[in-house]
C-alpha atoms as a PDB file:
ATOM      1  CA  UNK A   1       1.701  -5.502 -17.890  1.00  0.00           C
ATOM      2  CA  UNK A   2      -0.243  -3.532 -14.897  1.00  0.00           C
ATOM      3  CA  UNK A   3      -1.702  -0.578 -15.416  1.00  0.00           C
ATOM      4  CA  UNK A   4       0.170   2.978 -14.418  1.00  0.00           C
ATOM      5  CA  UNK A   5      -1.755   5.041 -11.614  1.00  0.00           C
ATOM      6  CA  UNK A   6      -3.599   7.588 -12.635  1.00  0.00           C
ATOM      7  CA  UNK A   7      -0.872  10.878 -12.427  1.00  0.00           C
ATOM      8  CA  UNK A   8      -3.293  13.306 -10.350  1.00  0.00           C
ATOM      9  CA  UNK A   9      -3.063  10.814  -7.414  1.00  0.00           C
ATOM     10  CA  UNK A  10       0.957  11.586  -6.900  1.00  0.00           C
ATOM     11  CA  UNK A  11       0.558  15.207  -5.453  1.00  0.00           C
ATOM     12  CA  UNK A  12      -1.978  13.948  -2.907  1.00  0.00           C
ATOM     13  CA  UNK A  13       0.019  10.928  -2.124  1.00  0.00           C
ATOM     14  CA  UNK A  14       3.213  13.117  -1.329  1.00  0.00           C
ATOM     15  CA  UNK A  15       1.186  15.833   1.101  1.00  0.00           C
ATOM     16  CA  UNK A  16      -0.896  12.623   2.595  1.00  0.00           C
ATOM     17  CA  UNK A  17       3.146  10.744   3.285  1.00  0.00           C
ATOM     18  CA  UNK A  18       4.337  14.491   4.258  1.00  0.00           C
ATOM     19  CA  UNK A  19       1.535  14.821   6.908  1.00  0.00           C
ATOM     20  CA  UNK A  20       1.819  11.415   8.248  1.00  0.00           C
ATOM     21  CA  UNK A  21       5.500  12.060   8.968  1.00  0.00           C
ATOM     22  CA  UNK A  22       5.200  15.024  10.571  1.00  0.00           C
ATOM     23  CA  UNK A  23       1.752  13.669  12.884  1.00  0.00           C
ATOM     24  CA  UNK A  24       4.297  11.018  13.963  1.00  0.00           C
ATOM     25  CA  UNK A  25       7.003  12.838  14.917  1.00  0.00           C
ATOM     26  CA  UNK A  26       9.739  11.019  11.831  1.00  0.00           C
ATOM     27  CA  UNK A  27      11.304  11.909   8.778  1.00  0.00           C
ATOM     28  CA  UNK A  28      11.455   8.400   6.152  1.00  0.00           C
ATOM     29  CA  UNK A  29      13.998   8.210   3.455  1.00  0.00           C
ATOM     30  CA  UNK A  30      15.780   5.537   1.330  1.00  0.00           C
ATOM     31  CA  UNK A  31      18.800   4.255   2.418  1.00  0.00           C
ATOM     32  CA  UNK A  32      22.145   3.652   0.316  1.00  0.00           C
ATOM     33  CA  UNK A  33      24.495   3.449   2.607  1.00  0.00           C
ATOM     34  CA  UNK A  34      26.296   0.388   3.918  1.00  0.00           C
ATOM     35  CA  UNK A  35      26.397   1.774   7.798  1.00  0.00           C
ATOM     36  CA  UNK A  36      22.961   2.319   7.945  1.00  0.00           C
ATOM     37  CA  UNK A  37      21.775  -0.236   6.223  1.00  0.00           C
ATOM     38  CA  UNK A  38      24.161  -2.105   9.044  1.00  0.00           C
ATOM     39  CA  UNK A  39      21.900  -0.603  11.558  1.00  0.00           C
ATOM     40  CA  UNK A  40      18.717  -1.527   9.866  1.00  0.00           C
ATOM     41  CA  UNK A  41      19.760  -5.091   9.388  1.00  0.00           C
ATOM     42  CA  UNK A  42      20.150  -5.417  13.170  1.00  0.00           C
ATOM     43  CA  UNK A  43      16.757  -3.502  13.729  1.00  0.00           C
ATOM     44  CA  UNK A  44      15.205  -6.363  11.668  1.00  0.00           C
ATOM     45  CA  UNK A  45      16.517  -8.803  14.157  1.00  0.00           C
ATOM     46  CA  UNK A  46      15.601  -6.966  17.259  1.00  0.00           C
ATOM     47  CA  UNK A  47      12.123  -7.031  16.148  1.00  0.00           C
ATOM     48  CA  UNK A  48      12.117 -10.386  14.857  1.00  0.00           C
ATOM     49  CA  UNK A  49      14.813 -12.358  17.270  1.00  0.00           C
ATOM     50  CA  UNK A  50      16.554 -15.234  14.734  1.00  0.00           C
ATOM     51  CA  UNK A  51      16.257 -18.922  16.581  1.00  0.00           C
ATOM     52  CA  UNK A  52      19.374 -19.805  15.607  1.00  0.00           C
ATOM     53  CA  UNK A  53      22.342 -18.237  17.450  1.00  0.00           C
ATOM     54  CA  UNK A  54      24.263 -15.549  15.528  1.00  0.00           C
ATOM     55  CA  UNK A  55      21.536 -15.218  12.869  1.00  0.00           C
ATOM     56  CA  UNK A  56      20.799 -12.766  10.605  1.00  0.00           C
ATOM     57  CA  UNK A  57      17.433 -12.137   8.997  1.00  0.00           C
ATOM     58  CA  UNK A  58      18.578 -10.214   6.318  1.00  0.00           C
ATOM     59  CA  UNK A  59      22.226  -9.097   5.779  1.00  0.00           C
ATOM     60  CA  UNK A  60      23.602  -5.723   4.885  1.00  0.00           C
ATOM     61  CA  UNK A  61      25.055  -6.386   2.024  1.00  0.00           C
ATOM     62  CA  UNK A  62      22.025  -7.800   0.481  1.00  0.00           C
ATOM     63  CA  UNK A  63      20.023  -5.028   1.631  1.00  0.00           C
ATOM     64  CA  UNK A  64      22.613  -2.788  -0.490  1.00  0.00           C
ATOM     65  CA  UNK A  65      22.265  -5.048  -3.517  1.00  0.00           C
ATOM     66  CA  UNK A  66      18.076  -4.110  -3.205  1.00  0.00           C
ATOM     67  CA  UNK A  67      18.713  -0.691  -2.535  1.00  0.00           C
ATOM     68  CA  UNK A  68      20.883  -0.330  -5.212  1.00  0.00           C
ATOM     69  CA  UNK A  69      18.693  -2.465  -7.906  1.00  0.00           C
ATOM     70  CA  UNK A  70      15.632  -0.114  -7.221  1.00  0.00           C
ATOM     71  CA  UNK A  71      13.759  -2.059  -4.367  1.00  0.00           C
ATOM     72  CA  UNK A  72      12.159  -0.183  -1.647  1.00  0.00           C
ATOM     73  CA  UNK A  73      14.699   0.180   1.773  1.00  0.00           C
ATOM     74  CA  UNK A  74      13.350   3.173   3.632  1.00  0.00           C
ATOM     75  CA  UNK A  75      14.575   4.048   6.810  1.00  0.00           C
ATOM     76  CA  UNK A  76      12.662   5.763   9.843  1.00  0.00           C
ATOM     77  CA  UNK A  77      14.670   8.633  11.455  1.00  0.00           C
ATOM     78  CA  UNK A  78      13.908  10.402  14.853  1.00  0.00           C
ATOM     79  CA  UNK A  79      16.571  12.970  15.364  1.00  0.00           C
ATOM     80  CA  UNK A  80      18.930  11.739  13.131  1.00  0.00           C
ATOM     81  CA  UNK A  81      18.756   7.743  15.052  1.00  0.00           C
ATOM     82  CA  UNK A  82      17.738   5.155  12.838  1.00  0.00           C
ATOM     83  CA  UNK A  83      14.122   3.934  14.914  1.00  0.00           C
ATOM     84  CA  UNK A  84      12.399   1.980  12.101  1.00  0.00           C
ATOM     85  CA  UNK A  85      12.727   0.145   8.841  1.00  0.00           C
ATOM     86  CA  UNK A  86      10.652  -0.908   5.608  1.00  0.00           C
ATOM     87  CA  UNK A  87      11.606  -3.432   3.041  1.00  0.00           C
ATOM     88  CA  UNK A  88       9.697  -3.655  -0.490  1.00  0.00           C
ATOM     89  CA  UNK A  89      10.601  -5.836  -3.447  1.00  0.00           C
ATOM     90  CA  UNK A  90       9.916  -5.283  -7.000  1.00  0.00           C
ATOM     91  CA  UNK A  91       7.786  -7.517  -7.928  1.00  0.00           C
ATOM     92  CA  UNK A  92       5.051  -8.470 -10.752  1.00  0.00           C
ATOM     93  CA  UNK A  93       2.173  -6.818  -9.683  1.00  0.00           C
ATOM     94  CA  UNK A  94       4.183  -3.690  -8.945  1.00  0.00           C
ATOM     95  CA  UNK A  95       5.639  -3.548  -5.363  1.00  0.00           C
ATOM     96  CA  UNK A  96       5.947  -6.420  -2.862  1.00  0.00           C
ATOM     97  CA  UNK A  97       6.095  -4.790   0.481  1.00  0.00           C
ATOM     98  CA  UNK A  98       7.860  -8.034   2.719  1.00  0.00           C
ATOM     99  CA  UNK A  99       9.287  -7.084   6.193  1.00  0.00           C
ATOM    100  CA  UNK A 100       8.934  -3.823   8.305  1.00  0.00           C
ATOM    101  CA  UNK A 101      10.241  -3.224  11.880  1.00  0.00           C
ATOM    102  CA  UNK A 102      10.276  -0.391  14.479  1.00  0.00           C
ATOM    103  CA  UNK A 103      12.121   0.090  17.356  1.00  0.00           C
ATOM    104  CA  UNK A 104       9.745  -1.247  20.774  1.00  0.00           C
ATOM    105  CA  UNK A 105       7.719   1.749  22.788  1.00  0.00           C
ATOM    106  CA  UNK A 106       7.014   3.686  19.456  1.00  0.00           C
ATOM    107  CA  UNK A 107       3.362   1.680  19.280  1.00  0.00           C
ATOM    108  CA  UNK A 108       0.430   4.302  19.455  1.00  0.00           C
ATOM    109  CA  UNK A 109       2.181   7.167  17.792  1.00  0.00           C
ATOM    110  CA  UNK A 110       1.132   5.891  13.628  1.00  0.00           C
ATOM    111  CA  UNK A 111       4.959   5.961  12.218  1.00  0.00           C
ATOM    112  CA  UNK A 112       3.860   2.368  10.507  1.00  0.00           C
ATOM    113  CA  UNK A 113       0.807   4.270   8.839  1.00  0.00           C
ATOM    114  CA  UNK A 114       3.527   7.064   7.866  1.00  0.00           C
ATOM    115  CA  UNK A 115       5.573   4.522   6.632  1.00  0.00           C
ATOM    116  CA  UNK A 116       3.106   3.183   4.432  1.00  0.00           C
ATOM    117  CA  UNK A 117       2.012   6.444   2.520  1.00  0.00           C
ATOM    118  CA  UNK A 118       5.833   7.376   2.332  1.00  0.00           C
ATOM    119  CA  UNK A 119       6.036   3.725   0.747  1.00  0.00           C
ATOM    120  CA  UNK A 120       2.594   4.391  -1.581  1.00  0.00           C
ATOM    121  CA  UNK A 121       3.738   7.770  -2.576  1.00  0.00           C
ATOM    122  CA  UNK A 122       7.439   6.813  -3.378  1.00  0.00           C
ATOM    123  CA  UNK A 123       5.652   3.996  -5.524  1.00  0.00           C
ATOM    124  CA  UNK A 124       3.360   6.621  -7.519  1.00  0.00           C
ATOM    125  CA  UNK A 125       6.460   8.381  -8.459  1.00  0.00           C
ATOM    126  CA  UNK A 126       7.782   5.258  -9.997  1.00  0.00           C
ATOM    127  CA  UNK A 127       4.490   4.629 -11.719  1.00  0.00           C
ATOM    128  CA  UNK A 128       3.800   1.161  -9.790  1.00  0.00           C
ATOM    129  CA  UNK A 129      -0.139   1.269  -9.482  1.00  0.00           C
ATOM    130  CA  UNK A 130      -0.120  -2.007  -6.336  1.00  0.00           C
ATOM    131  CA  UNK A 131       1.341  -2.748  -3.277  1.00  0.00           C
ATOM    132  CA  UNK A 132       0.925  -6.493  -2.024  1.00  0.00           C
ATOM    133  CA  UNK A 133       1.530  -7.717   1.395  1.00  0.00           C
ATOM    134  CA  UNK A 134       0.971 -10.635   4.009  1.00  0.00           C
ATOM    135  CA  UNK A 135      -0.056 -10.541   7.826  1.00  0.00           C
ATOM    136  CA  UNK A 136      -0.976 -12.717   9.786  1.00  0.00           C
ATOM    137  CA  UNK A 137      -5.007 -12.982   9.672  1.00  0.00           C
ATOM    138  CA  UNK A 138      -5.460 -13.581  13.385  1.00  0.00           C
ATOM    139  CA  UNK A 139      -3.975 -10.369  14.626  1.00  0.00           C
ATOM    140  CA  UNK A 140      -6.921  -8.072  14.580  1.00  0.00           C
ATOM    141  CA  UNK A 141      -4.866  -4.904  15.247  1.00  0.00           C
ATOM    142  CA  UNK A 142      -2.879  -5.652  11.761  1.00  0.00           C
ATOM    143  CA  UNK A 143      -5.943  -6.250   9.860  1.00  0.00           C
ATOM    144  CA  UNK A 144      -8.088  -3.403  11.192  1.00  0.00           C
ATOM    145  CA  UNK A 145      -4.435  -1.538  10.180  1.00  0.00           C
ATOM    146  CA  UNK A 146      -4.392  -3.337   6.742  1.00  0.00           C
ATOM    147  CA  UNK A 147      -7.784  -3.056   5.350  1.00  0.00           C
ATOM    148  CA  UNK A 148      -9.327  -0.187   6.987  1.00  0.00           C
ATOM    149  CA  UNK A 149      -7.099   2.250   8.132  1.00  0.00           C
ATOM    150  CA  UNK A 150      -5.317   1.813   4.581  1.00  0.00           C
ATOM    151  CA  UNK A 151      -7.767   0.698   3.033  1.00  0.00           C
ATOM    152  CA  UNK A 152      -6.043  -2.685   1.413  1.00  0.00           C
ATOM    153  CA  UNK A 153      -8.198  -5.693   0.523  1.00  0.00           C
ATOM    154  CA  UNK A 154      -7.392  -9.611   0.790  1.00  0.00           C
ATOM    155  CA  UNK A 155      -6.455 -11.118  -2.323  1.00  0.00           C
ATOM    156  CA  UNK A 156      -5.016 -14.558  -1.106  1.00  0.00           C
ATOM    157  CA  UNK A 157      -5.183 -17.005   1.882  1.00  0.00           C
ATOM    158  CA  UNK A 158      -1.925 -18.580   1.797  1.00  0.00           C
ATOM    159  CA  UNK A 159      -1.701 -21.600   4.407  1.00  0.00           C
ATOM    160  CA  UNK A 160       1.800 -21.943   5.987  1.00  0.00           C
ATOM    161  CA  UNK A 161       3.120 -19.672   3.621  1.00  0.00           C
ATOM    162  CA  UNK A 162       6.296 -19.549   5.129  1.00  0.00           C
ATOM    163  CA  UNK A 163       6.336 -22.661   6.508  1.00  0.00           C
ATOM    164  CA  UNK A 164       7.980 -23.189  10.514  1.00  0.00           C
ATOM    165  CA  UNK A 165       8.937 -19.664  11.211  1.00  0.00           C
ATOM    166  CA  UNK A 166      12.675 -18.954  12.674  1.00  0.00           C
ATOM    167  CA  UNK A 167      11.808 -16.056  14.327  1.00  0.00           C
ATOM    168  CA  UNK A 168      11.297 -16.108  18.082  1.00  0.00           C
ATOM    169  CA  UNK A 169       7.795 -14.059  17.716  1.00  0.00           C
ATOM    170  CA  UNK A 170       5.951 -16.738  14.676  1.00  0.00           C
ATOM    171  CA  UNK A 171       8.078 -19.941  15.986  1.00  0.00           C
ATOM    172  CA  UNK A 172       5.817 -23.135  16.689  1.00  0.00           C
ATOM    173  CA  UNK A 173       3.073 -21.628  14.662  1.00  0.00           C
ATOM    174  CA  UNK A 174       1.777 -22.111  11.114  1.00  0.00           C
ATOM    175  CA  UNK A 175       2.389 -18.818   9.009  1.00  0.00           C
ATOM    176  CA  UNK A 176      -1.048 -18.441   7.758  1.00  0.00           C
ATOM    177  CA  UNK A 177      -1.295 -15.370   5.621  1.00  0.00           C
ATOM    178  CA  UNK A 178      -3.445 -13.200   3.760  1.00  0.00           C
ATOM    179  CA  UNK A 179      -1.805 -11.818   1.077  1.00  0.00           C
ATOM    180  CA  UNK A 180      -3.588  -7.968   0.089  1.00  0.00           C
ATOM    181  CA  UNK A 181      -3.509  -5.148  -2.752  1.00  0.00           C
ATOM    182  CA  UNK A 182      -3.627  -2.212  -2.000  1.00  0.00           C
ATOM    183  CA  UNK A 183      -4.682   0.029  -5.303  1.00  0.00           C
ATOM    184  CA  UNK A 184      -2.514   2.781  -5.338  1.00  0.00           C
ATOM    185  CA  UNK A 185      -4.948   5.101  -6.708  1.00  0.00           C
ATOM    186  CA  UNK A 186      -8.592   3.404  -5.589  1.00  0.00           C
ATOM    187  CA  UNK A 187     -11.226   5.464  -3.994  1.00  0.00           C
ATOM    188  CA  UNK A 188     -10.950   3.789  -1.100  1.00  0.00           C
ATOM    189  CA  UNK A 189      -7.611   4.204  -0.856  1.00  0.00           C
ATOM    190  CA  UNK A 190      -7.543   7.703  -1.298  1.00  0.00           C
ATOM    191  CA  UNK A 191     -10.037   7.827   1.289  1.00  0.00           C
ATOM    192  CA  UNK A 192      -7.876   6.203   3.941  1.00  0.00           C
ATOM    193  CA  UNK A 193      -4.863   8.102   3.410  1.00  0.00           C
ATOM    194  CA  UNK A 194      -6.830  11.339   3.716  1.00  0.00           C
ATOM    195  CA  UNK A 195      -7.579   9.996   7.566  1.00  0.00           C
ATOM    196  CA  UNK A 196     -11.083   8.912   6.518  1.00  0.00           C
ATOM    197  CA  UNK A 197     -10.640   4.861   7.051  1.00  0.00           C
ATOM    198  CA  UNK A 198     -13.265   2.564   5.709  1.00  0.00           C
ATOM    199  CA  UNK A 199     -15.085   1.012   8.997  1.00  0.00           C
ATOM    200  CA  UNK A 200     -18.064  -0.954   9.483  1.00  0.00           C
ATOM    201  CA  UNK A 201     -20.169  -1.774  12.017  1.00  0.00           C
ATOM    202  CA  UNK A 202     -21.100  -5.312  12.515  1.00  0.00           C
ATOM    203  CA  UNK A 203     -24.380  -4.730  15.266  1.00  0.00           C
ATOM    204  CA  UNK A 204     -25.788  -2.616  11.838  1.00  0.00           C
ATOM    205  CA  UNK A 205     -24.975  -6.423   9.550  1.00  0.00           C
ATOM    206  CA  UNK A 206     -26.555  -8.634  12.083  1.00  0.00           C
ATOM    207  CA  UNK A 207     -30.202  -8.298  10.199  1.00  0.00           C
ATOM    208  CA  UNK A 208     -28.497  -9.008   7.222  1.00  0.00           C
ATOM    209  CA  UNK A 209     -25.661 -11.181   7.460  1.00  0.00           C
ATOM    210  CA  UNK A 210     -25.043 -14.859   8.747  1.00  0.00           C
ATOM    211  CA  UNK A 211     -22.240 -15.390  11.290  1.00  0.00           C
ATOM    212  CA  UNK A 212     -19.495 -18.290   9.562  1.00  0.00           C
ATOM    213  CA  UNK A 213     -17.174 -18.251  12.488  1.00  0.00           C
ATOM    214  CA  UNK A 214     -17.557 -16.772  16.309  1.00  0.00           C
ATOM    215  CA  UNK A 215     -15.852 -16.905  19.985  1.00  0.00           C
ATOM    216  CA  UNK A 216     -18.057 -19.004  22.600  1.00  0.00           C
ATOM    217  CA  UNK A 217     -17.585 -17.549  26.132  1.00  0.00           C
ATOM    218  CA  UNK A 218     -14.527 -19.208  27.029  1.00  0.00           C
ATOM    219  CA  UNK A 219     -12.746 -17.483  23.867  1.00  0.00           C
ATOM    220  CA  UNK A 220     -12.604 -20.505  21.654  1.00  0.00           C
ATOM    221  CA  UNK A 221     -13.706 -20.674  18.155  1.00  0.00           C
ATOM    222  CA  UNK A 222     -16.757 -21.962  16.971  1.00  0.00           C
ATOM    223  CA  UNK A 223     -18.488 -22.674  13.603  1.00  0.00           C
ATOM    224  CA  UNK A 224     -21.300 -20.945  12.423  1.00  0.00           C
ATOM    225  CA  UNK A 225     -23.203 -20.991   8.812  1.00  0.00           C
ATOM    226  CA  UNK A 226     -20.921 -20.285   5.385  1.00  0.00           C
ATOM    227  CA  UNK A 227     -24.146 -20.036   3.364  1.00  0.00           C
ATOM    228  CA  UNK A 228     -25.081 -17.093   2.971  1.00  0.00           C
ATOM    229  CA  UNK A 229     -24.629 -14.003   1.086  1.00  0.00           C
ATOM    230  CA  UNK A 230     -22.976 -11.839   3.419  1.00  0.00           C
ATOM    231  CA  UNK A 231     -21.051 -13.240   5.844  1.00  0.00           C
ATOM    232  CA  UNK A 232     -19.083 -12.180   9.332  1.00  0.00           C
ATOM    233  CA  UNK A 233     -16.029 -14.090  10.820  1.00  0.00           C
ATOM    234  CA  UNK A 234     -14.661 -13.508  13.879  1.00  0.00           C
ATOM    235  CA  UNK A 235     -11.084 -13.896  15.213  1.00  0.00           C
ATOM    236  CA  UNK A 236      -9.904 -13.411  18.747  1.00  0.00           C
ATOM    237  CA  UNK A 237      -8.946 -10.040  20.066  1.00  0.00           C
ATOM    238  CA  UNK A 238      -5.520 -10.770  21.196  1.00  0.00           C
ATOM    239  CA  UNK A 239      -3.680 -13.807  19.167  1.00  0.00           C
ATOM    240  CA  UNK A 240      -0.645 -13.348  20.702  1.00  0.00           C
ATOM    241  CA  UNK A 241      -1.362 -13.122  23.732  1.00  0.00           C
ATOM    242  CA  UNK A 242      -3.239 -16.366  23.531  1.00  0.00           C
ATOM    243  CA  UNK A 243      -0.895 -18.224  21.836  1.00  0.00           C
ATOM    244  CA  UNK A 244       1.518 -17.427  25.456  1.00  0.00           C
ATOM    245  CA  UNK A 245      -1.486 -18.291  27.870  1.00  0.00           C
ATOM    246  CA  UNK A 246      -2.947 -20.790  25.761  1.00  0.00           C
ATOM    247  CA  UNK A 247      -1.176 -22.241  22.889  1.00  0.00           C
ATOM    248  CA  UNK A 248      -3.785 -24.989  22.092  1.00  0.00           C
ATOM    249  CA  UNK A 249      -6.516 -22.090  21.871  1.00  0.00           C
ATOM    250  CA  UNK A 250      -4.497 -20.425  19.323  1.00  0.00           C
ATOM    251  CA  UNK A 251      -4.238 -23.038  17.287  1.00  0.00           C
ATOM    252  CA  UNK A 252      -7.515 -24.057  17.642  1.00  0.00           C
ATOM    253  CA  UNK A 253      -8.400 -20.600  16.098  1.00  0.00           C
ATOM    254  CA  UNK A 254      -5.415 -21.426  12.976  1.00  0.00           C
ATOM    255  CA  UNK A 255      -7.562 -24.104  12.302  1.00  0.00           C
ATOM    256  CA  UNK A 256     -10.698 -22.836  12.210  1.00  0.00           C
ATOM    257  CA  UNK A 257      -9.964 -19.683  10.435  1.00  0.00           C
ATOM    258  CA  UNK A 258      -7.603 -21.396   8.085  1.00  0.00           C
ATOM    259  CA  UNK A 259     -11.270 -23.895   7.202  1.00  0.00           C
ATOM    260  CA  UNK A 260     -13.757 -21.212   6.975  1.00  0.00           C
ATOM    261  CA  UNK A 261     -11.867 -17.561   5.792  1.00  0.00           C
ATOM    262  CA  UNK A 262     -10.190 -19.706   3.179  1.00  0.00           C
ATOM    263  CA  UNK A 263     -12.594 -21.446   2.009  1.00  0.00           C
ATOM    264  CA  UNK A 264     -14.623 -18.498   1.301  1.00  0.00           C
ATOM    265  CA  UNK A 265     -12.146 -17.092  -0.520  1.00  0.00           C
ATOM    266  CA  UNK A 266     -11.955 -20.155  -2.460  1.00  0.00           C
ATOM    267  CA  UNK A 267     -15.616 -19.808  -3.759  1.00  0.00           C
ATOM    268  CA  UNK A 268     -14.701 -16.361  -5.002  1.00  0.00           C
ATOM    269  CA  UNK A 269     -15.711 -14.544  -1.987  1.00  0.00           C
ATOM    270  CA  UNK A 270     -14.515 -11.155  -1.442  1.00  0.00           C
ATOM    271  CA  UNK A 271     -13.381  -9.107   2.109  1.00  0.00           C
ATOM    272  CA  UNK A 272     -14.289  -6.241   1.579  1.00  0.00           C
ATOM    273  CA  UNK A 273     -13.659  -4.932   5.456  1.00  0.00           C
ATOM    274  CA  UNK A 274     -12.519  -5.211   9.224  1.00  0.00           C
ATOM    275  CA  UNK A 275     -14.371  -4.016  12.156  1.00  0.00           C
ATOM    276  CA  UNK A 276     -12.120  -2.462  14.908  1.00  0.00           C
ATOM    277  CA  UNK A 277     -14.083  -5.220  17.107  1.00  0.00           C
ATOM    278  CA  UNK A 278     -12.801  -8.221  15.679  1.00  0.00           C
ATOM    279  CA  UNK A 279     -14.828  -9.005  12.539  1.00  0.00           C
ATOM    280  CA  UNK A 280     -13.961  -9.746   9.144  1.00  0.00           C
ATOM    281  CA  UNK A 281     -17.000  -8.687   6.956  1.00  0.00           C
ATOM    282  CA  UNK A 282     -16.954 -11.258   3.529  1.00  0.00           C
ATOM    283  CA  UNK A 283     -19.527 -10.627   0.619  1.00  0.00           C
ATOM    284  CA  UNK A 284     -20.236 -13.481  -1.637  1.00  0.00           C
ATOM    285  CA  UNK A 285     -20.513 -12.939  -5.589  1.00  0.00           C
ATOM    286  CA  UNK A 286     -23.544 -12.400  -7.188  1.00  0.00           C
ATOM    287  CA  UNK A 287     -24.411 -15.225  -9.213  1.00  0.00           C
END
């Protein structure tokens, strides 16, 4: 059984969700009702285009069927119109948080940060202490997003986790993920949703720590040292836009993030951050 959160953190999570909504311009609530959940079925499929013609990603009925069993299906309103959508499963560790979409030219104005404290504070109510999550660990926007603006930490390197994606955004990739937790009631976690993200500073490591993985000047990958105690690994700024120009570059980079990130974590290394720059900071155990 997982712990419960600690009950002080609920009143801070609901003002921290209430001022994220109102920064970004949205009111998020649940959804029950077959129309909407209708319209938020078809946002899922905007966002991520099925391969196959007349495809669904998930229908509305199901999405009832979640709704009405107790998972998470939130909906993101702008004057009244449906723009965005979140998707959580209940799950072992707590709360699974599995697909999210909003509506294209919304980027820039934090409604999937709101959406995540509406999602952590919704889950404090319900006395689930963890989110989990994958992303894609060569998008360095989503994991600057994931571990330091919310403060979430890497748990799992799942290779091909999903196996060949249908979607038109993933498809002819491998769906690498990193699966996080994100402690509910953490310090760090507290920290980030009071708009104090955990950064770091890689030009302050260099004295310290040994690169494992870097980008030569043409913007491939290239192998560094995994030995030592503190360790940085890079991935490229813009995956996806590599994987249009270039699609043997990107999976160049699959491959060698998939050899080195992983295999840290598979000595019992820890992330324990993201620089906004493009660096995954990983500390090895002390023996």
């Amino acid at each position: 059984m997982n712990p419960s959160p600690d009950p002080t953190a609920l009143p801070t999570a609901r003002a921290a969700a209430e001022r994220a909504a109102r920064a970004a311009g949205v009111t998020i609530r649940e959804l029950h009702d077959l129309d909407t959940l209708a319209e938020a079925g078809a946002l899922l499929d905007q966002v991520w285009p099925p391969t196959t013609p007349g495809g669904t990603m998930i229908t509305p009925e199901l999405l009832l069927v979640l709704a009405h069993s107790g998972s998470y299906v939130a909906g993101v309103h702008q004057d009244d119109r449906l723009i965005g959508t979140c998707l959580g499963l209940l799950a072992t560790v707590g709360l699974h948080s599995h697909v999210a979409a909003v509506e294209g030219g919304t980027r820039g104005r934090s409604i999937g940060y709101a959406v995540k404290l509406h999602q952590r504070a919704w889950a404090l109510e319900r006395s689930i202490a963890t989110i989990t999550w994958t992303y894609d660990p060569l998008v360095s926007r989503n994991a600057y997003f994931n571990l330091a603006k919310l403060g979430a930490l890497p748990a799992e390197y799942l290779a091909d986790f999903y196996g060949p994606m249908q979607d038109e955004v993933n498809a002819g990739d491998a769906s690498d993920r990193l699966l996080v937790r994100w402690e509910l009631a953490a310090e760090r976690v507290e920290l980030a949703c009071a708009g104090r993200p955990h950064t770091i500073e890689p030009d302050g490591l260099r004295s310290r720590a040994v690169v494992a993985l870097d980008m030569d000047e043409r913007g491939r990958p290239t192998a560094g040292r995994p030995d030592g105690d503190t360790l940085l690994v890079r991935v490229p700024p813009d995956i996806e836009a590599l994987r249009r120009r270039d699609p043997r570059a990107a999976r160049d980079w699959r491959h060698a993030l998939r050899e080195v990130l992983a295999g840290l974590l598979a000595e019992r290394c820890a992330v324990t951050g993201f620089a906004r720059d493009g660096w995954y900071l990983v500390e090895r155990p002390e023996s």
